[in-house]
Structure formats: C-alpha cells, structure tokens
N, C-alpha and C. Protein backbone atom coordinates (compact mmCIF):
# COMPACT_ATOMS: atom_id res chain seq x y z
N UNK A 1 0.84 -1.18 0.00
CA UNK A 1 0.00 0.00 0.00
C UNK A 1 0.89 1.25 0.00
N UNK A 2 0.60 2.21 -0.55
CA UNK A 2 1.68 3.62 -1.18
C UNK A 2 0.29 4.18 -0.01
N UNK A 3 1.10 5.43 0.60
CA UNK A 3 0.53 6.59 1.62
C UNK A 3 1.63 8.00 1.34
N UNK A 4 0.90 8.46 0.91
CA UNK A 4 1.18 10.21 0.28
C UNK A 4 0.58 11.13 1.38
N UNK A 5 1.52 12.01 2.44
CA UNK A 5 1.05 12.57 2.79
C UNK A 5 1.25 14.27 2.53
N UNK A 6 0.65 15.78 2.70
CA UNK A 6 0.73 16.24 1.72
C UNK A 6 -0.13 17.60 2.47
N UNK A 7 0.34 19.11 2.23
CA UNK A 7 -0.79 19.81 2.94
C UNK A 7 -0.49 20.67 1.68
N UNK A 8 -2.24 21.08 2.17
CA UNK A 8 -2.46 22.26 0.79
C UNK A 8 -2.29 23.12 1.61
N UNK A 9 -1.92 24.79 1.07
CA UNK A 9 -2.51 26.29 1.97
C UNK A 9 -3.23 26.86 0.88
N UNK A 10 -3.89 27.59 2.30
CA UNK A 10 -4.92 28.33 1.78
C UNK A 10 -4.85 29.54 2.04
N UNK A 11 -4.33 30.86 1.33
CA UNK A 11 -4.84 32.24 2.17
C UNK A 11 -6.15 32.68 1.98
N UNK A 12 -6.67 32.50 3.27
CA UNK A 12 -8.07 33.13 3.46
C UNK A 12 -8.34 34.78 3.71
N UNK A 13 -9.70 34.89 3.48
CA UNK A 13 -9.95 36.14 3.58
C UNK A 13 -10.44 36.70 5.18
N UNK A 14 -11.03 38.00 5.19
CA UNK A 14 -11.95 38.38 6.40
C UNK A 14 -13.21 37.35 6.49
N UNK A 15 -13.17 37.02 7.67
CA UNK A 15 -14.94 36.58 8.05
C UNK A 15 -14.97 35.15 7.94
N UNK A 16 -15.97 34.72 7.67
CA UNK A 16 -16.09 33.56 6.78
C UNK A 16 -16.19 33.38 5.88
N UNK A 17 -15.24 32.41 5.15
CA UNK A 17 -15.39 32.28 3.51
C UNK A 17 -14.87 30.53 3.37
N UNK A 18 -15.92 30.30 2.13
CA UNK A 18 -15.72 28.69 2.05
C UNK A 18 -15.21 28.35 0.93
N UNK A 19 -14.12 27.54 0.61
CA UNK A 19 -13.13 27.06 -0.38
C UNK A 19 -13.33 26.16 -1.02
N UNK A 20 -13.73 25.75 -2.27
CA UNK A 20 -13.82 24.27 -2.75
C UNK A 20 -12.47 23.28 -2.66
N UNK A 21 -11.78 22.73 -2.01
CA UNK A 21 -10.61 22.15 -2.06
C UNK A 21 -10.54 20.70 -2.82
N UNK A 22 -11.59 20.33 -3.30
CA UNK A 22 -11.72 19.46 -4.23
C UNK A 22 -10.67 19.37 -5.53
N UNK A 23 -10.69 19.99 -6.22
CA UNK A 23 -10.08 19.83 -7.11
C UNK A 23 -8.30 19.91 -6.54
N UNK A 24 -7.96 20.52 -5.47
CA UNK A 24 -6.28 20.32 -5.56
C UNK A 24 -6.67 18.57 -4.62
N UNK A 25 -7.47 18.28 -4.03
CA UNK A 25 -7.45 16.59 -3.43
C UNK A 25 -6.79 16.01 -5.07
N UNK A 26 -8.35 15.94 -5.77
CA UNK A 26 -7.73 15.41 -7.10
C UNK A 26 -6.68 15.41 -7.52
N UNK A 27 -6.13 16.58 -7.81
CA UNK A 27 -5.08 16.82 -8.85
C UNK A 27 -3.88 16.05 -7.87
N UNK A 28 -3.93 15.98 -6.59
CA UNK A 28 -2.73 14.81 -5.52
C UNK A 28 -3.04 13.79 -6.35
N UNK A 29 -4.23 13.00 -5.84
CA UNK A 29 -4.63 11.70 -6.48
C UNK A 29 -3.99 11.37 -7.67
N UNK A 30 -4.60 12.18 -8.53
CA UNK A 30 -3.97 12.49 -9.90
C UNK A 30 -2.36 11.93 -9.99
N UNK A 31 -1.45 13.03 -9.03
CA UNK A 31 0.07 12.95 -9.72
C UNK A 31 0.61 11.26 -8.77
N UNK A 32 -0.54 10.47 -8.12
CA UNK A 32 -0.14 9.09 -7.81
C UNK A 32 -0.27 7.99 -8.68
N UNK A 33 0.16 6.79 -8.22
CA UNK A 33 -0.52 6.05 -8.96
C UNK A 33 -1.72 5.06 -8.20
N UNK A 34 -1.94 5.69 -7.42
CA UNK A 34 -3.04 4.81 -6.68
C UNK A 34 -4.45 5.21 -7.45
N UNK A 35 -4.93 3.91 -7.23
CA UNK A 35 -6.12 3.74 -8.53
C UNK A 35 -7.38 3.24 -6.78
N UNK A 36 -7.25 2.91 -6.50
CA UNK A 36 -8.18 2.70 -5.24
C UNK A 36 -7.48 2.53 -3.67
N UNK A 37 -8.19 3.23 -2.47
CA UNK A 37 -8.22 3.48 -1.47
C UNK A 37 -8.61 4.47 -0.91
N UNK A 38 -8.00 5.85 -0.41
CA UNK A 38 -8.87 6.62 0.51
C UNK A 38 -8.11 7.50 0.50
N UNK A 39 -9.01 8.81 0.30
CA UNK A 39 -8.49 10.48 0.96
C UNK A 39 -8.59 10.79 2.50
N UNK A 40 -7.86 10.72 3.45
CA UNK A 40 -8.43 11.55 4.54
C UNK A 40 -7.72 13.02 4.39
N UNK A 41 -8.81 13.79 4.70
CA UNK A 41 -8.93 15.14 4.55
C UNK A 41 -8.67 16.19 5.99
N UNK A 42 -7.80 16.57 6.49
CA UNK A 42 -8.20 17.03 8.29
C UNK A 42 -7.98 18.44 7.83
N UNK A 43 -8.72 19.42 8.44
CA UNK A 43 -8.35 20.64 8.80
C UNK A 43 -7.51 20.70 10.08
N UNK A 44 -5.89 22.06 10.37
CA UNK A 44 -5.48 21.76 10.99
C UNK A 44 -5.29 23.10 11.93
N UNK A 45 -6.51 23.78 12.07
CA UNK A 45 -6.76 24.90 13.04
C UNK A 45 -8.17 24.32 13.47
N UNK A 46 -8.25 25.24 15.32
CA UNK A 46 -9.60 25.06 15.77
C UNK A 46 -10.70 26.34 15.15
N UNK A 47 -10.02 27.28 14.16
CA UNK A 47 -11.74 28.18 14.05
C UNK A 47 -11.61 27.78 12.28
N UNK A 48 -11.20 26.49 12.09
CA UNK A 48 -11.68 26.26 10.70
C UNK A 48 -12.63 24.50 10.60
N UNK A 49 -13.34 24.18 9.32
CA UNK A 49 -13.63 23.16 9.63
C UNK A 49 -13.96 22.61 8.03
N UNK A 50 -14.37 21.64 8.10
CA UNK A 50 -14.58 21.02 6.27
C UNK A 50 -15.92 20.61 6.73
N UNK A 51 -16.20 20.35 5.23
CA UNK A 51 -17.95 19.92 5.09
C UNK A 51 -17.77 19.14 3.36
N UNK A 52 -18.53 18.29 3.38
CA UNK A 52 -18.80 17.64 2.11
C UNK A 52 -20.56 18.08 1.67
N UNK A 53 -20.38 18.96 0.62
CA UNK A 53 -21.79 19.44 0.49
C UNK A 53 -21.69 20.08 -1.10
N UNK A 54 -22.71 20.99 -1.27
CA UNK A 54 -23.01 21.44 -2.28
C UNK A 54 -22.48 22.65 -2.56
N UNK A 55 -21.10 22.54 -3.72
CA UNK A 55 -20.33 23.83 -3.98
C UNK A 55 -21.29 25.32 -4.64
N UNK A 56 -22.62 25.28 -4.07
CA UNK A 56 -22.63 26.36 -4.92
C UNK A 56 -23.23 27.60 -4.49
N UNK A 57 -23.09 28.90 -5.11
CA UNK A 57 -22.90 30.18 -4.47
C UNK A 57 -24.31 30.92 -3.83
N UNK A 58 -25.11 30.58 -3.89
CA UNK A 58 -26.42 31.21 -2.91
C UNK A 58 -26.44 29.76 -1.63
N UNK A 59 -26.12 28.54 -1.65
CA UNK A 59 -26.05 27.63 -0.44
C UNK A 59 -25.42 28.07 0.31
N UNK A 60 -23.97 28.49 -0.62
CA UNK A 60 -22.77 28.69 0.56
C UNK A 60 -23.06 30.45 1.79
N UNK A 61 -23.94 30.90 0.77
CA UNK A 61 -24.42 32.12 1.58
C UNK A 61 -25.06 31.70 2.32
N UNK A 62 -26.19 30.96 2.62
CA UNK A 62 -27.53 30.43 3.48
C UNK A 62 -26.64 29.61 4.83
N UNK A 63 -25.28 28.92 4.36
CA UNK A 63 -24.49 28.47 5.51
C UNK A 63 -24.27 29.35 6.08
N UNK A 64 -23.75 30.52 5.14
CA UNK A 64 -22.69 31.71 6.27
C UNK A 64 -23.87 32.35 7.69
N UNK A 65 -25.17 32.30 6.24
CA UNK A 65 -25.60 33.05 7.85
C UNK A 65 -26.43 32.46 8.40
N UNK A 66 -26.74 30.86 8.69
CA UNK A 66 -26.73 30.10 9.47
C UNK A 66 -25.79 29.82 10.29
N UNK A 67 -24.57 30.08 10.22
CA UNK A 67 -24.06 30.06 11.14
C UNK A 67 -23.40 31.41 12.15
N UNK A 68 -23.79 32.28 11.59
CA UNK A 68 -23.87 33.21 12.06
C UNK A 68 -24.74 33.32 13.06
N UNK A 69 -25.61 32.98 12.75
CA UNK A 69 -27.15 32.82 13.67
C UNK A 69 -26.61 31.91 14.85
N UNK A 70 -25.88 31.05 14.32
CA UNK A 70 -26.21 29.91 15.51
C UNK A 70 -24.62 30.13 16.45
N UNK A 71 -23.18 31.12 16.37
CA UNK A 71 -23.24 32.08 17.25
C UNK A 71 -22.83 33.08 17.00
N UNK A 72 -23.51 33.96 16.93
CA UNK A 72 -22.97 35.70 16.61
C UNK A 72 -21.97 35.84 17.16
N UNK A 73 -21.30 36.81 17.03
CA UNK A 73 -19.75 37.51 17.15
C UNK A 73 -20.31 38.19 18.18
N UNK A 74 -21.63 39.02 18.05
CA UNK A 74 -21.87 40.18 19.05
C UNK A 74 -22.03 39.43 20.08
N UNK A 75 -22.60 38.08 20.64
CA UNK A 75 -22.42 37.84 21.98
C UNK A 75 -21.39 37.75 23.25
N UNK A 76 -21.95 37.68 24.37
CA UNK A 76 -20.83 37.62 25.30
C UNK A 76 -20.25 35.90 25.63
N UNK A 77 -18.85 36.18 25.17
CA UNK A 77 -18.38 34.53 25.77
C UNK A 77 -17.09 34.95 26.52
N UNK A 78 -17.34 34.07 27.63
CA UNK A 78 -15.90 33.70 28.17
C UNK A 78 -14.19 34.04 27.58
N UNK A 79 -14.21 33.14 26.89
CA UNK A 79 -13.25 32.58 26.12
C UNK A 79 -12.15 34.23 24.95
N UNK A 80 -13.32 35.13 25.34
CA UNK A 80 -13.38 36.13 24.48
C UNK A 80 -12.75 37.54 25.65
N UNK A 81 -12.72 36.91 26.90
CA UNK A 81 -12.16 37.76 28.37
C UNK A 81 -10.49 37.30 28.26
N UNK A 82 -10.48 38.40 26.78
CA UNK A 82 -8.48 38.02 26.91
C UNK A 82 -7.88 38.48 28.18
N UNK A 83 -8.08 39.61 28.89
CA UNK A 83 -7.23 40.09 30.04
C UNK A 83 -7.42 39.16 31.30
N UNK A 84 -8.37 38.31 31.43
CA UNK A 84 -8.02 37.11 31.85
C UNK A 84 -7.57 35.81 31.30
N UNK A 85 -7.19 35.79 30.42
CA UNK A 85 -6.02 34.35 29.83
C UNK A 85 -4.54 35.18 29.39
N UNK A 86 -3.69 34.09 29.45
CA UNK A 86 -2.40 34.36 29.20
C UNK A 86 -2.27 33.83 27.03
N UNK A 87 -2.20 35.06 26.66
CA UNK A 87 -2.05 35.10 25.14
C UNK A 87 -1.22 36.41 24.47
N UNK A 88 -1.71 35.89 23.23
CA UNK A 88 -0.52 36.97 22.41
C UNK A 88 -1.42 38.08 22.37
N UNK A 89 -0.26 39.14 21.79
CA UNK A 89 -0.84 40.84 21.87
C UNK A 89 -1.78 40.49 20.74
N UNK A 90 -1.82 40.10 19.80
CA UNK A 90 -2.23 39.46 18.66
C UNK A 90 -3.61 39.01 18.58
N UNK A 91 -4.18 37.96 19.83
CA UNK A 91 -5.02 37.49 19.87
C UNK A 91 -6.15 37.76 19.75
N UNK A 92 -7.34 37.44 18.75
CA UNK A 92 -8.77 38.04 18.31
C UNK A 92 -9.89 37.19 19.36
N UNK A 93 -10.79 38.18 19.59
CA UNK A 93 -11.80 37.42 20.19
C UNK A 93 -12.12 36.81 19.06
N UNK A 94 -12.24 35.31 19.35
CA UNK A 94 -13.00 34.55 18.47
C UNK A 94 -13.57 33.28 18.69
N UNK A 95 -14.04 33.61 19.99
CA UNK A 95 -15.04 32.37 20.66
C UNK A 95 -16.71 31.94 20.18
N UNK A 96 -16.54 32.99 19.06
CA UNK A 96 -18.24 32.65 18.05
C UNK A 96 -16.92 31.42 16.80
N UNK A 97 -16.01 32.10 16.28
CA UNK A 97 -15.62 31.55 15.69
C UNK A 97 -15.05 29.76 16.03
N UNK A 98 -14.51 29.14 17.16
CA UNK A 98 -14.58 28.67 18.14
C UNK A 98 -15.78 27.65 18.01
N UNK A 99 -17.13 27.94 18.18
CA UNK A 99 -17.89 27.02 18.64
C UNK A 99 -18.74 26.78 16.97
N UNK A 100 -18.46 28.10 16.35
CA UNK A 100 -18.62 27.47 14.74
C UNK A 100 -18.15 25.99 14.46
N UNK A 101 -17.21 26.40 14.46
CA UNK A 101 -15.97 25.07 13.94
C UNK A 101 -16.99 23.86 14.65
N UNK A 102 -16.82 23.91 15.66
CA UNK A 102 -17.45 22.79 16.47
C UNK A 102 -19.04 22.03 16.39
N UNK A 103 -19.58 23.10 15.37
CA UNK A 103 -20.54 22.95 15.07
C UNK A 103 -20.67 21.63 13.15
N UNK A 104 -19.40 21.63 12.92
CA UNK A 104 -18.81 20.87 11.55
C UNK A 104 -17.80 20.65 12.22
N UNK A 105 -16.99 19.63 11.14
CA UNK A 105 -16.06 18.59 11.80
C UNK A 105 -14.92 19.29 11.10
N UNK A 106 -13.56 18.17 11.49
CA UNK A 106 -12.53 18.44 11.42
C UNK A 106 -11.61 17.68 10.04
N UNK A 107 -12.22 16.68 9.94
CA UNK A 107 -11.67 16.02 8.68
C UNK A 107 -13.04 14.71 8.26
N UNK A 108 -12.58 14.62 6.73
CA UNK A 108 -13.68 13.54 6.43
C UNK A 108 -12.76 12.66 5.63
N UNK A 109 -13.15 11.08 5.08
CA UNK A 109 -12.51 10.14 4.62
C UNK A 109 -13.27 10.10 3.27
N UNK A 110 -12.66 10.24 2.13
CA UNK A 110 -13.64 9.96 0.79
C UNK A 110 -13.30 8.83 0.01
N UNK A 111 -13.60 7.81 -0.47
CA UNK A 111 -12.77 6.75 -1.00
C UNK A 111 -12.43 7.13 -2.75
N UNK A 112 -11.37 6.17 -2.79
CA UNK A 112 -10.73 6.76 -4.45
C UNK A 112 -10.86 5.89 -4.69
N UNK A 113 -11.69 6.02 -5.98
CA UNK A 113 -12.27 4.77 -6.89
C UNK A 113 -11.94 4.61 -8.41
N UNK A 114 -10.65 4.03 -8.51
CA UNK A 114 -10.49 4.12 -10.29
C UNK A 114 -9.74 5.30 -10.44
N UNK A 115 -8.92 5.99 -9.13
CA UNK A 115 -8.08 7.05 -9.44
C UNK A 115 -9.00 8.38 -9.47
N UNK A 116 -10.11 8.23 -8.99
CA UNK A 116 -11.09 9.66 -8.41
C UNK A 116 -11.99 9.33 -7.01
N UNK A 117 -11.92 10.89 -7.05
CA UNK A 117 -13.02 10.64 -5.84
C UNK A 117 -14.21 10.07 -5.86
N UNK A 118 -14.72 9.80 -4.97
CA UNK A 118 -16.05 8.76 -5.17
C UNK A 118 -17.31 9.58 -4.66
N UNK A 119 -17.22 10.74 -5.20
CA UNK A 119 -17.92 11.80 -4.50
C UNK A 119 -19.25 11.94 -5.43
N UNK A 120 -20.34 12.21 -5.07
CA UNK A 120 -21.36 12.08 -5.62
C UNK A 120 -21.57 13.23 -6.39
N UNK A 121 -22.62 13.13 -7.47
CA UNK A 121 -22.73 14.26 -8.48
C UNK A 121 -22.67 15.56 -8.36
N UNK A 122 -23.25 16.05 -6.89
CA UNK A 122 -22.88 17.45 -6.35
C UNK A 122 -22.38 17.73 -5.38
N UNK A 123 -21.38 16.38 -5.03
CA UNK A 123 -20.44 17.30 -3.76
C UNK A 123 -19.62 17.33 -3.91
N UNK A 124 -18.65 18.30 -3.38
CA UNK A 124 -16.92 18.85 -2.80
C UNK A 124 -16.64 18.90 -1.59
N UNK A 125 -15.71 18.81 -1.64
CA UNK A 125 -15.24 18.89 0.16
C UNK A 125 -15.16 20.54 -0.05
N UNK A 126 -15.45 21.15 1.03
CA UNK A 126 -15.50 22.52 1.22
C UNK A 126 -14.19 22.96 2.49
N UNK A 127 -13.88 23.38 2.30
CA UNK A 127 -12.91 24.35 3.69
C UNK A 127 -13.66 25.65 4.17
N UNK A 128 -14.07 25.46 5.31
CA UNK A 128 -14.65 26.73 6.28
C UNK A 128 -13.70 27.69 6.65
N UNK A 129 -13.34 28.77 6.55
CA UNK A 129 -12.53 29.30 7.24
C UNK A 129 -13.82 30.59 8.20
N UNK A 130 -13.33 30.20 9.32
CA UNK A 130 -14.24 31.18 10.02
C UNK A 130 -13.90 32.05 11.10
N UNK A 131 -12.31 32.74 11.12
CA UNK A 131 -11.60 33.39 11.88
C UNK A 131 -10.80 34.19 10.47
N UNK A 132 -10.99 34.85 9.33
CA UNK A 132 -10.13 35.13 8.82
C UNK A 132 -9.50 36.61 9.04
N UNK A 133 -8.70 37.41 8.26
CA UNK A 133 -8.20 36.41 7.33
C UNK A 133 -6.57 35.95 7.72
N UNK A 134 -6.23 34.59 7.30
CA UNK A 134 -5.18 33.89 7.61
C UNK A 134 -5.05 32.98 6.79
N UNK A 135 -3.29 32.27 6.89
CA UNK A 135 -2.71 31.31 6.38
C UNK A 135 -2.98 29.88 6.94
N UNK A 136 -3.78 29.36 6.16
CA UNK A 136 -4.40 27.99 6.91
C UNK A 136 -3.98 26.59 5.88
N UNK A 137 -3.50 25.81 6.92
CA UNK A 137 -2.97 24.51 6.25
C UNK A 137 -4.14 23.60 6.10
N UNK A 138 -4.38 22.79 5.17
CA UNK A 138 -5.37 21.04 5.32
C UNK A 138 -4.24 20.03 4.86
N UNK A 139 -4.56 19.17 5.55
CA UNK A 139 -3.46 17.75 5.87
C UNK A 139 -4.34 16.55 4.77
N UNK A 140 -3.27 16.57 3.99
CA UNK A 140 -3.87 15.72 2.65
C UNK A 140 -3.66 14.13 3.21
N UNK A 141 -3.81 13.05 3.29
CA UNK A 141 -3.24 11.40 3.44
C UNK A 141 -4.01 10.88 2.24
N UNK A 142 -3.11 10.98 1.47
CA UNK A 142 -3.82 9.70 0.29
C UNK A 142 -3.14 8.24 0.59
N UNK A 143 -4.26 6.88 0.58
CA UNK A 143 -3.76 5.76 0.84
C UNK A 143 -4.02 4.77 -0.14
N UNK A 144 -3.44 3.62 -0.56
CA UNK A 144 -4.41 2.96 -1.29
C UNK A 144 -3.22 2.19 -1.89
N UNK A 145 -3.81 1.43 -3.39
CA UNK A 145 -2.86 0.82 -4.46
C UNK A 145 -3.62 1.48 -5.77
C-alpha cells in the first residue's frame, strides 16, 4: 500500500469564507498512482472546519448566515475575556468563531475509486474558514494501491 502525505494552503480572507478544495485533493490523487483506497482530509486549526456538500454560491451564503445565527460575534463569551487568559498581543476574540468550527467537523474520509473521488454528483469537500483572514494549512493522506 503507497501513503502520500501532503498539505495544501490556503490564504483566506476576512470573516467567513468557504473554499472548494476538491479539485487540488484530485489533482494529488492524480500525480499518484493509486487507482483505489482513501483520501483523509483534516483541517489543521480550531476556528476552521470542512464539510462535504453542495459547492454552490447562494447555499454557501444560506451556511454563512446560518451560522452566524447559531453564534454571533456580538455575543458575550468567556473565552473572548483576553485580560483574563495568558495570550498573544495578537489574539482576536474569536469564541463565536470557536464554537462554529465545532458545530462541523474536522476532517472527512472519501474513498478513491479508479483514481477519483467517489464523490457524488454534487459534492466537494469545502474548507470553512471562520476566523479570517489567515494562512491555513489542510493535511492531505492519500492511501491505497
């Protein structure tokens, strides 16, 4: 069994914004020769997250502000009382951003079938970024023969 491991970056923007990362998975797949086994996909920050869904541009709005809704920036959290934690001068409140993430996962497994993804007619793996904007890694593992 051949295991390729492999990170894409991403520079993200302000806010939230969602990435199709589909096509650079492929184009890995692609420069292997593995014809069947498995993508695992991880995001490798806590205010980002992946989703396997529908790449397209009025959905990806109806997410943003669903999740907006489910936790605003304007509320009060804890986590967001920097002069009580020990952090950088740097550090953003971003305890809406925080329980976003947590609200979608961290990595998904897609199987490679015949040297593609086995992804159904309208999905992509998506990248959340929901603390931007920043330099954010995803941790590629292609496995297989």
């Amino acid at each position: 069994m051949t295991i390729i491991n492999q990170l894409i970056e991403i520079a993200t923007e302000q806010g939230i914004n969602i990435h199709n990362i589909t096509p650079q998975i492929q184009d890995l797949i692609n420069s292997t020769s593995i014809q069947n086994g498995q993508a695992l996909v991880f995001s490798r920050h806590t205010t980002t997250a992946l989703a396997i869904n529908e790449n397209e541009e009025r959905l990806l709005e109806d997410v943003k502000v669903f999740l907006r809704k489910l936790a605003p920036e304007s509320e009060r959290y804890l986590h967001n009382d920097l002069h009580l934690r020990l952090v950088p001068e740097d550090e953003p409140m971003n305890a809406h951003s925080h329980l976003m993430a947590m609200m979608l996962t961290t990595s998904a497994i897609i199987p490679i079938v015949d040297g593609k993804l086995a992804l159904g007619t309208w999905q992509s793996v998506l990248f959340f970024e929901l603390d931007g904007p920043r330099k954010r890694t995803v941790f590629l593992q292609i496995s297989g023969e």
